[in-house]
Protein backbone atom coordinates (compact mmCIF):
# COMPACT_ATOMS: atom_id res chain seq x y z
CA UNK A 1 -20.48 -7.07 21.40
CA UNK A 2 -21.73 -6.07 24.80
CA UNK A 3 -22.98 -2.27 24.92
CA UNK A 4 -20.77 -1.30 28.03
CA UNK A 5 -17.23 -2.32 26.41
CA UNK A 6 -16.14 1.05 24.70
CA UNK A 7 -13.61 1.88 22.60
CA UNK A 8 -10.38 2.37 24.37
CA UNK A 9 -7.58 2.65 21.55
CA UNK A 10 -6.16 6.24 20.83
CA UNK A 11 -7.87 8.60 23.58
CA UNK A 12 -6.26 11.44 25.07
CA UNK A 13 -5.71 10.70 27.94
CA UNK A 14 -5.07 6.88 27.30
CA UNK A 15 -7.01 4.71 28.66
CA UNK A 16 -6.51 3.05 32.25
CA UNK A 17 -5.08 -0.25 33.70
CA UNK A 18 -8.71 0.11 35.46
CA UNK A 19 -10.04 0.72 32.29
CA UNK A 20 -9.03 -2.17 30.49
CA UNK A 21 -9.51 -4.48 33.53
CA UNK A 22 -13.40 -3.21 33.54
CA UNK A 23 -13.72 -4.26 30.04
CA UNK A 24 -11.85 -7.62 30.65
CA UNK A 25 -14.59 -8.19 33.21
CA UNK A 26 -17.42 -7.34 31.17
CA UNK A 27 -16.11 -9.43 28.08
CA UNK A 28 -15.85 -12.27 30.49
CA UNK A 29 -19.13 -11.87 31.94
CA UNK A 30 -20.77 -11.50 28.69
CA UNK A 31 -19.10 -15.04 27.06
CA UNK A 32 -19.59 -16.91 30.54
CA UNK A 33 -22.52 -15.50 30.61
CA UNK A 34 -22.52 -15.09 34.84
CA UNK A 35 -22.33 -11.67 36.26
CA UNK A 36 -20.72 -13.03 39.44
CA UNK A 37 -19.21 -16.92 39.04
CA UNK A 38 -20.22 -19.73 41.48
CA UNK A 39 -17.50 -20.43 44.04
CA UNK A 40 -16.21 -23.83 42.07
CA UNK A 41 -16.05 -21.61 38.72
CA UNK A 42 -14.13 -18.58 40.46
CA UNK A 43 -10.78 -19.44 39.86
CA UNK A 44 -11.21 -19.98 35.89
CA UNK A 45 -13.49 -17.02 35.81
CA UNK A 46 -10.89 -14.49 37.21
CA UNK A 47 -8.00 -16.35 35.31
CA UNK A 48 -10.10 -15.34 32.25
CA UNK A 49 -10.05 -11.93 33.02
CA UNK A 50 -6.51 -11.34 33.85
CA UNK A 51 -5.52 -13.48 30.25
CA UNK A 52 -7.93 -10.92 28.55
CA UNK A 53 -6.96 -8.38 30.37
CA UNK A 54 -3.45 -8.78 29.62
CA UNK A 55 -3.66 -9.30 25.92
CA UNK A 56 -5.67 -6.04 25.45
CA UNK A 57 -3.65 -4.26 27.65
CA UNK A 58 -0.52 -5.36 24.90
CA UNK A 59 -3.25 -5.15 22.22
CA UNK A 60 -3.72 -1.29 23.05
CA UNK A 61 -0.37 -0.39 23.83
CA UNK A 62 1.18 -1.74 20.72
CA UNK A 63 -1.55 -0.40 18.20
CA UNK A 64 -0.40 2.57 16.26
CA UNK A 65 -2.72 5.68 14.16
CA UNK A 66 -2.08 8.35 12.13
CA UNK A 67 -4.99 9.56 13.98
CA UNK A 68 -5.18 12.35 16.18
CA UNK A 69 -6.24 11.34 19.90
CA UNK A 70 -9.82 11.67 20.40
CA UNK A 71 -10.76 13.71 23.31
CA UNK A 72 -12.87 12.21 26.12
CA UNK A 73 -15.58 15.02 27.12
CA UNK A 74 -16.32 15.21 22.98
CA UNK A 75 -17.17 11.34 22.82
CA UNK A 76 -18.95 11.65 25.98
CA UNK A 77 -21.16 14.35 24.56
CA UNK A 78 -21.53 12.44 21.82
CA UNK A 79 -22.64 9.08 23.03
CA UNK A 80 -25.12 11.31 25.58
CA UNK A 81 -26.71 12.80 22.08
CA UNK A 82 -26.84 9.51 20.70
CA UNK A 83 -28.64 8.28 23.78
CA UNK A 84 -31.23 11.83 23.84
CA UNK A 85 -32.11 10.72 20.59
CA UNK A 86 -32.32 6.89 21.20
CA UNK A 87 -34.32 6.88 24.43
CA UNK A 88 -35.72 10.43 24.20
C-alpha cells in the first residue's frame, strides 16, 4: 500500500471529504501508476477517483468500533517518532 494513504477510520475529529478525496487520488495514482494522466486518459482517471472516493467515503462512514477515537496530534507525534528513528 502506498506510504502517504493513512488510516482514516475512527479519528477524533473524523476525517474529511478532502481527506478521503486525497487518498482516492493517491490510490489511483499508485494502481495507474501516473501522477498526472495524459489528456486521452483524464476522463477514466478522475472517474476512478470519484468511484473510490465514494465507496470509502460509505466504507468509513458505515464502519463501527468499540474503540475509543484516536486523537490526531498523538498519531502525529507518533508517526514523527517513528520517522526520528527511521531516518535519524
Amino acid at each position: 500500500m502506498c506510504r502517504n494513504i493513512k488510516t482514516l477510520f475512527n479519528f477524533d475529529p473524523p476525517a474529511t471529504d478532502e481527506e478521503v478525496r486525497a487518498a482516492s487520488l493517491q490510490f489511483v495514482r499508485k494502481l495507474s501508476g501516473f501522477n498526472a494522466p495524459s489528456k486521452v486518459n483524464e476522463a477514466a482517471f478522475n472517474r476512478a477517483i470519484d468511484e473510490v472516493y465514494s465507496s470509502s467515503r460509505r466504507l468509513i462512514d458505515c464502519l463501527e468500533t468499540q474503540a475509543p477515537p484516536r486523537d490526531r496530534e498523538v498519531e502525529a507525534e507518533k508517526a514523527r517518532a517513528r520517522a526520528a528513528v527511521r531516518f535519524g
